[in-house]
C-alpha atoms as a PDB file:
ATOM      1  CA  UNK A   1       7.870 -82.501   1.002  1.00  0.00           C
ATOM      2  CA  UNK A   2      10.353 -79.712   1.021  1.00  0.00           C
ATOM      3  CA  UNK A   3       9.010 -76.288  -0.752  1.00  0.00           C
ATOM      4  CA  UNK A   4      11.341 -74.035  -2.020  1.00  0.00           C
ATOM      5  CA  UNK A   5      10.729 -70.052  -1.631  1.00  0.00           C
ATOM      6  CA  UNK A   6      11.963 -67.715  -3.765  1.00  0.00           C
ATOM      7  CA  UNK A   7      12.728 -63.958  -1.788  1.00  0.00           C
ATOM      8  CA  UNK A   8      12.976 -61.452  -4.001  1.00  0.00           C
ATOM      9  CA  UNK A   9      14.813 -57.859  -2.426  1.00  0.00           C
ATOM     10  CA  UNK A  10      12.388 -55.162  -1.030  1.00  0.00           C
ATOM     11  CA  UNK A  11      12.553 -52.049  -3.059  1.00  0.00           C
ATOM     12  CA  UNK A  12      10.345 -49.112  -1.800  1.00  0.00           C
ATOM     13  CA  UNK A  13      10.079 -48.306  -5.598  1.00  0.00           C
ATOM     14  CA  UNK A  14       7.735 -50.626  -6.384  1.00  0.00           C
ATOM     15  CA  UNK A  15       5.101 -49.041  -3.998  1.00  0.00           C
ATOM     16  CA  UNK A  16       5.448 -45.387  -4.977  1.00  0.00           C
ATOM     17  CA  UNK A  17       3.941 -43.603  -7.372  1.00  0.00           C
ATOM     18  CA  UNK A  18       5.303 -42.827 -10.711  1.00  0.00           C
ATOM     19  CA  UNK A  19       4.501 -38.878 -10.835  1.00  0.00           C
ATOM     20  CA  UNK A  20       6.099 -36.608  -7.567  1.00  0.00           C
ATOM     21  CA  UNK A  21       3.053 -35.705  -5.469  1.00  0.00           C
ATOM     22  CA  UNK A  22       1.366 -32.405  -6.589  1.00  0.00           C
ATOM     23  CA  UNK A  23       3.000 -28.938  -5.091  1.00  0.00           C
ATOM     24  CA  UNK A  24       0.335 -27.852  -2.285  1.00  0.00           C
ATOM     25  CA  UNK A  25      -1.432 -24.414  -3.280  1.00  0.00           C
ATOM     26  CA  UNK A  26      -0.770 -21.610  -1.875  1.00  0.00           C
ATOM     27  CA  UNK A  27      -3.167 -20.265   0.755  1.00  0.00           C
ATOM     28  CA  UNK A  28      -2.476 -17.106   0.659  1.00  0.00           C
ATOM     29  CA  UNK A  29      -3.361 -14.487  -2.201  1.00  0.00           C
ATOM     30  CA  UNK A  30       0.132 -13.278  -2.346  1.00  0.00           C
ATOM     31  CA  UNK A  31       3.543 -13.879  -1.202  1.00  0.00           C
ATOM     32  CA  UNK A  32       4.844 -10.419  -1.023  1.00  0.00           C
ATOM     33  CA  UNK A  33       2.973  -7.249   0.714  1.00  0.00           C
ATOM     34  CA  UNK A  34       2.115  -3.655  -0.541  1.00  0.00           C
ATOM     35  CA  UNK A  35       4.596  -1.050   1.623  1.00  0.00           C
ATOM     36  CA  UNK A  36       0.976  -0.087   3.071  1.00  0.00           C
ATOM     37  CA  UNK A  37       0.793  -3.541   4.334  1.00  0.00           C
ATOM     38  CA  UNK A  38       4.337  -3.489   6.006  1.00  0.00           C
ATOM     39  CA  UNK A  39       3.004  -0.183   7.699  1.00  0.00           C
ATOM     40  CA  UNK A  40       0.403  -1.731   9.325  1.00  0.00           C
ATOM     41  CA  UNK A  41       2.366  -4.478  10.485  1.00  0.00           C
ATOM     42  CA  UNK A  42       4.595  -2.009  11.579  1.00  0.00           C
ATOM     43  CA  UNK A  43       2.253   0.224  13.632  1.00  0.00           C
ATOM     44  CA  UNK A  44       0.623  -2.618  14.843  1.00  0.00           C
ATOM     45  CA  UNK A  45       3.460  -4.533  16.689  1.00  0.00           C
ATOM     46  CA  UNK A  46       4.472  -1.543  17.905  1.00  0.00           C
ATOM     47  CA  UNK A  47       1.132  -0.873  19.693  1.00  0.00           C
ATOM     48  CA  UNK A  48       1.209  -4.785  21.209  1.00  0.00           C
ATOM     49  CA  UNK A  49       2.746  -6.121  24.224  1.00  0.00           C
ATOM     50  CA  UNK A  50       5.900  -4.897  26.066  1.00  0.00           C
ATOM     51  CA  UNK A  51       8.203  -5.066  23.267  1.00  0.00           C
ATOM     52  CA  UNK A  52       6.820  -2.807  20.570  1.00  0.00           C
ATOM     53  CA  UNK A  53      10.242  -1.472  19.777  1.00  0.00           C
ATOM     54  CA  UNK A  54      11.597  -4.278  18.968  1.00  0.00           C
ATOM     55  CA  UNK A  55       8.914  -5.957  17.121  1.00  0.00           C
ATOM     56  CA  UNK A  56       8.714  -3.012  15.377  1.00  0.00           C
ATOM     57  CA  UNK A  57      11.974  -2.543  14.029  1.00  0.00           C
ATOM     58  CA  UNK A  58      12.521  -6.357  13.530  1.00  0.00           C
ATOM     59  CA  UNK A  59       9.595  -5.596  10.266  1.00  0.00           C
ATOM     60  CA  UNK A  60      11.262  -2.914   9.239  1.00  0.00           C
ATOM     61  CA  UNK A  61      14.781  -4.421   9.357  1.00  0.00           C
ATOM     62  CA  UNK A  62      13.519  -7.631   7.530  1.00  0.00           C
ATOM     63  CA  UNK A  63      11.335  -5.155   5.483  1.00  0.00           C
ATOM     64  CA  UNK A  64      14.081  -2.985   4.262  1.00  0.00           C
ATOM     65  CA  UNK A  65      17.210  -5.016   3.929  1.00  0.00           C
ATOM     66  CA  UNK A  66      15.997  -7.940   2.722  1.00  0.00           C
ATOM     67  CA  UNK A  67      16.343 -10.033   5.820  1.00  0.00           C
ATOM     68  CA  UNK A  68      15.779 -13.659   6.410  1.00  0.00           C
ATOM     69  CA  UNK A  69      14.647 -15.028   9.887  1.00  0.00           C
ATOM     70  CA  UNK A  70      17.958 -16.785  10.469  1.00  0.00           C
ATOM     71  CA  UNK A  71      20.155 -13.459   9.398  1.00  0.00           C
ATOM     72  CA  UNK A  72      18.047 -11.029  11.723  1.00  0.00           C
ATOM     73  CA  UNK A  73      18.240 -13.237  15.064  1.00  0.00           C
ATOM     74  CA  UNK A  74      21.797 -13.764  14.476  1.00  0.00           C
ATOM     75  CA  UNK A  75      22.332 -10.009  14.348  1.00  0.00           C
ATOM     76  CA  UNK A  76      24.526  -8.908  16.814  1.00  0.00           C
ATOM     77  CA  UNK A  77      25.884  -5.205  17.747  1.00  0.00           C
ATOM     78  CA  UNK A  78      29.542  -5.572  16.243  1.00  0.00           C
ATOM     79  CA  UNK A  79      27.611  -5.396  13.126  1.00  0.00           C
ATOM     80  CA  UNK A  80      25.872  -2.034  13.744  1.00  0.00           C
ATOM     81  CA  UNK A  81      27.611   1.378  13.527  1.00  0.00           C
ATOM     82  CA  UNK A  82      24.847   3.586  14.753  1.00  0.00           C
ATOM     83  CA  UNK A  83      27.468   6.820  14.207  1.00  0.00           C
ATOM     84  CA  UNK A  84      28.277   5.963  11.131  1.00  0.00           C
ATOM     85  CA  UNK A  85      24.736   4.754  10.073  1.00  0.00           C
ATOM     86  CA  UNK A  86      25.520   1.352   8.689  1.00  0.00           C
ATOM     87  CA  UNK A  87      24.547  -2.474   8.958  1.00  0.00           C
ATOM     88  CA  UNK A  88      26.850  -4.988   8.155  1.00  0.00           C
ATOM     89  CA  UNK A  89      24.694  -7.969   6.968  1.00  0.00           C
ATOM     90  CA  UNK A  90      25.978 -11.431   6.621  1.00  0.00           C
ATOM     91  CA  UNK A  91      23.706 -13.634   4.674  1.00  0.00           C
ATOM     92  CA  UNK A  92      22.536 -17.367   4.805  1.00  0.00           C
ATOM     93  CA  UNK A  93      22.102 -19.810   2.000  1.00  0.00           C
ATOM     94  CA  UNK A  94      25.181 -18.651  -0.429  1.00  0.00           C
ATOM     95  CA  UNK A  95      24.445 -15.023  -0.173  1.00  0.00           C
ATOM     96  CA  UNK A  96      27.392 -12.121  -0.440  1.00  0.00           C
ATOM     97  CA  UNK A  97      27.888 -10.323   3.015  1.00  0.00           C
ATOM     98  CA  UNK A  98      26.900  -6.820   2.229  1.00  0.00           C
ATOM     99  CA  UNK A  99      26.972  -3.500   3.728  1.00  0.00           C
ATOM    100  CA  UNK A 100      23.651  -1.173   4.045  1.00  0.00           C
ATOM    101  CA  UNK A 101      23.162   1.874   4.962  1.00  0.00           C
ATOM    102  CA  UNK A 102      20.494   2.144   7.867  1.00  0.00           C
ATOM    103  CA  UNK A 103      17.558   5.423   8.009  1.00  0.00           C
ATOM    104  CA  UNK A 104      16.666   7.468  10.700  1.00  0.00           C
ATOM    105  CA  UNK A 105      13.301   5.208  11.781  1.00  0.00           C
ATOM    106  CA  UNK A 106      15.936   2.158  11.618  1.00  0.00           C
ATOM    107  CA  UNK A 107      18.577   4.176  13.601  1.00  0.00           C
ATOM    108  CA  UNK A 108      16.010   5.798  16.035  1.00  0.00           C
ATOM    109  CA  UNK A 109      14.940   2.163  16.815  1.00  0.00           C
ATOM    110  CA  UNK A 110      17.865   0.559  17.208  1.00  0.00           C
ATOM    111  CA  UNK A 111      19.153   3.234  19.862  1.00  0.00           C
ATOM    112  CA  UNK A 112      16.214   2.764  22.021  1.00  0.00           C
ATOM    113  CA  UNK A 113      16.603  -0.842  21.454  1.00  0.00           C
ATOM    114  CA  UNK A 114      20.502  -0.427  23.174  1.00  0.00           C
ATOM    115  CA  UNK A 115      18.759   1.566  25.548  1.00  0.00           C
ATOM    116  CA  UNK A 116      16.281  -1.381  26.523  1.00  0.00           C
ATOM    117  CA  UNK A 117      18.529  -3.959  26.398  1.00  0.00           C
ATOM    118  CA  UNK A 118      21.963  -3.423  27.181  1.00  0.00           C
ATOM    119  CA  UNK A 119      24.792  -5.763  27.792  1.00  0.00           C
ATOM    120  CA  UNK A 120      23.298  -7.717  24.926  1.00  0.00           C
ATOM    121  CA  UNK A 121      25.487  -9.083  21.952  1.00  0.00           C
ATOM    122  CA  UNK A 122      22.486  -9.780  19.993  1.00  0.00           C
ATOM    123  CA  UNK A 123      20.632  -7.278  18.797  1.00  0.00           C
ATOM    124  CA  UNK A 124      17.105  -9.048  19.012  1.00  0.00           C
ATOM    125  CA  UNK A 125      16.696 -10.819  22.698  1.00  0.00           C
ATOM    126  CA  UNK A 126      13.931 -12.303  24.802  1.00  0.00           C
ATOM    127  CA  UNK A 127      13.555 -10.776  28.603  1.00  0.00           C
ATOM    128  CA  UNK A 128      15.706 -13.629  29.285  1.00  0.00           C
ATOM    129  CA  UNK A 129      18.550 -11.539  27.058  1.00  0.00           C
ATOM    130  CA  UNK A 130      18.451 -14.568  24.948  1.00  0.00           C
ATOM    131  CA  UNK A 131      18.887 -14.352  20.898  1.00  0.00           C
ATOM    132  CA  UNK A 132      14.974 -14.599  19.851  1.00  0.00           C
ATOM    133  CA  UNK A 133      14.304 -17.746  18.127  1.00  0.00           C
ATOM    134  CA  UNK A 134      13.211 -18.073  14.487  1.00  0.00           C
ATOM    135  CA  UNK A 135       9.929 -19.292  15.804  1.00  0.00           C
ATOM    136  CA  UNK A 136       9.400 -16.359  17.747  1.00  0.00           C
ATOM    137  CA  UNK A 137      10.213 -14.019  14.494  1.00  0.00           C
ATOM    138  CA  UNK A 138       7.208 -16.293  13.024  1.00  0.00           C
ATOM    139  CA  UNK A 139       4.651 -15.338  15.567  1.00  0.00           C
ATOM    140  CA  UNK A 140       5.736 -11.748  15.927  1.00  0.00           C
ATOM    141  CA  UNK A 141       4.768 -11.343  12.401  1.00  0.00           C
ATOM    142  CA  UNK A 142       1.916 -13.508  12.145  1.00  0.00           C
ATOM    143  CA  UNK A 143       0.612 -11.604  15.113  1.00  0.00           C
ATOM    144  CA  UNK A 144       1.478  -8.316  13.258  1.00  0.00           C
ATOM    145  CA  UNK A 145      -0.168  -8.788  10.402  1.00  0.00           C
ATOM    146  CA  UNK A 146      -3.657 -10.239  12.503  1.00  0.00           C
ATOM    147  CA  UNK A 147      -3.950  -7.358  14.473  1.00  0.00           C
ATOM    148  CA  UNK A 148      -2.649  -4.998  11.450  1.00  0.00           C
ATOM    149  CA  UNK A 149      -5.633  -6.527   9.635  1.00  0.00           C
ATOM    150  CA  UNK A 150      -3.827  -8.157   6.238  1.00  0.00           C
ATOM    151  CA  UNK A 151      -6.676  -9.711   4.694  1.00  0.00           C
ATOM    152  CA  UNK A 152      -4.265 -12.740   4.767  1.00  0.00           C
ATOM    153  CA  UNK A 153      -2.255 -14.828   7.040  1.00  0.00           C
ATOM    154  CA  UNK A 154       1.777 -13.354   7.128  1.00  0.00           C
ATOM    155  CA  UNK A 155       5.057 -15.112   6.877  1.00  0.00           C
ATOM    156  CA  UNK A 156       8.573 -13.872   7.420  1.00  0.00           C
ATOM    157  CA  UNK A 157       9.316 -14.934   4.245  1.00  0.00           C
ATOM    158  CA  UNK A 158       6.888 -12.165   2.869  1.00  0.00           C
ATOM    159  CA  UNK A 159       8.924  -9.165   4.001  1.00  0.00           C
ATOM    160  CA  UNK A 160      12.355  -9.814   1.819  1.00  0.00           C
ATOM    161  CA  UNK A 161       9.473 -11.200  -1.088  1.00  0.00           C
ATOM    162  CA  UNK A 162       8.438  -7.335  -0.542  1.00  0.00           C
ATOM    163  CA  UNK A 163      11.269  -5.778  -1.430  1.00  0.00           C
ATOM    164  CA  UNK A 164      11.730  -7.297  -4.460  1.00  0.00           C
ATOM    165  CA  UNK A 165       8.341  -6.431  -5.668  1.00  0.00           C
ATOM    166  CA  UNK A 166       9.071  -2.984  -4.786  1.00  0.00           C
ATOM    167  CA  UNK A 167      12.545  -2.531  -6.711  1.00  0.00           C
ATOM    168  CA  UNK A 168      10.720  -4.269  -9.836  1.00  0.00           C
ATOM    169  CA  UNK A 169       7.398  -2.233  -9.617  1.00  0.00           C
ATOM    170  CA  UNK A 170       8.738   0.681  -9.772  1.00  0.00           C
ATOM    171  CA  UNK A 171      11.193  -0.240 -12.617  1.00  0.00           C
ATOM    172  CA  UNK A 172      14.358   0.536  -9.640  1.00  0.00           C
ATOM    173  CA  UNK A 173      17.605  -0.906 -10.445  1.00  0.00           C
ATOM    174  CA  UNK A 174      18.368  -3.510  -7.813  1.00  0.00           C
ATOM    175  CA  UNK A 175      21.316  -2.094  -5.752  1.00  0.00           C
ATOM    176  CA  UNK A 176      24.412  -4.253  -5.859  1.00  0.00           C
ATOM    177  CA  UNK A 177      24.001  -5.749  -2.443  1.00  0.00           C
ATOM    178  CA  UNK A 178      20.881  -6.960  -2.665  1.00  0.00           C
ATOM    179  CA  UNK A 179      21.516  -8.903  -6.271  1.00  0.00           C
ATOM    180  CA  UNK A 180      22.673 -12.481  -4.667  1.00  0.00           C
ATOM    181  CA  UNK A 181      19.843 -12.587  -1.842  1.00  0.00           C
END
């Protein structure tokens, strides 16, 4: 006897689930932090390892300007006039290139940065004079915010989250540069 089978196409459809799967919570309390918070973090990578300089002043870069990981470790020294007190910031994910002007703690720690690592054309490098990675802006932070003792655990993504929060606390009109972050 001959039997006949019928094969019918796969379709991956027919094993998933009708509804998307649920968004994961949140673990943390937040996803910005209080300027007292960003002090901390600040004070605290300075005070850690050989590189407190540049930890440092990568939160308060990322902290002030609205950086994202990928902007700061592609950063490089054409785009800082430390005479003329300016950053030149050219942003990821559709954003307007902007200029900013930079304060005397950002200036201050971007000279000794120069001073610690010339010959560099990034402004952010390993010991290997290497452009840090966007991992290693991850656990420079993470370990900022342990040792600066945020009841929380920290991600880059907090810092720029900050800023916001701060211009619409305090009722600030969002400068121009920052609107298309």
């Amino acid at each position: 006897m001959l039997s006949i089978t019928i094969q019918h196409p796969f379709s991956a459809k027919i094993f998933s689930q009708n509804t998307p799967p649920s968004k994961k919570s949140s673990q943390r309390e937040r996803e910005y932090l209080r300027p007292s918070e960003v002090n901390a973090m600040i004070g605290a990578a300075q005070k850690v390892g050989r590189h407190g300089v540049r930890d440092g002043a990568i939160i308060l870069l990322m902290f002030r300007h609205g950086l994202r990981t990928a902007e700061l470790v592609a950063l490089k020294w054409s785009q800082i006039d430390l005479v003329g007190g300016y950053i030149e910031i050219h942003r990821v994910k559709n954003g307007h290139d902007s200029i900013h002007p930079l304060r005397s703690p950002e200036l201050r720690a971007l000279r000794q940065i120069q001073r610690d690592y010339p010959d560099t054309s990034y402004v952010f490098v390993s010991e290997r004079k290497a452009p840090l990675s966007t991992r290693s802006i991850r656990h420079i932070i993470a370990r900022a915010g342990e040792i600066g003792q945020i009841a929380f655990p920290v991600h880059p993504h907090q810092l720029p989250e900050s800023l916001w929060t701060l211009f619409s606390c305090h009722s600030v009109m969002i400068p121009e540069q920052f609107k298309t972050i």
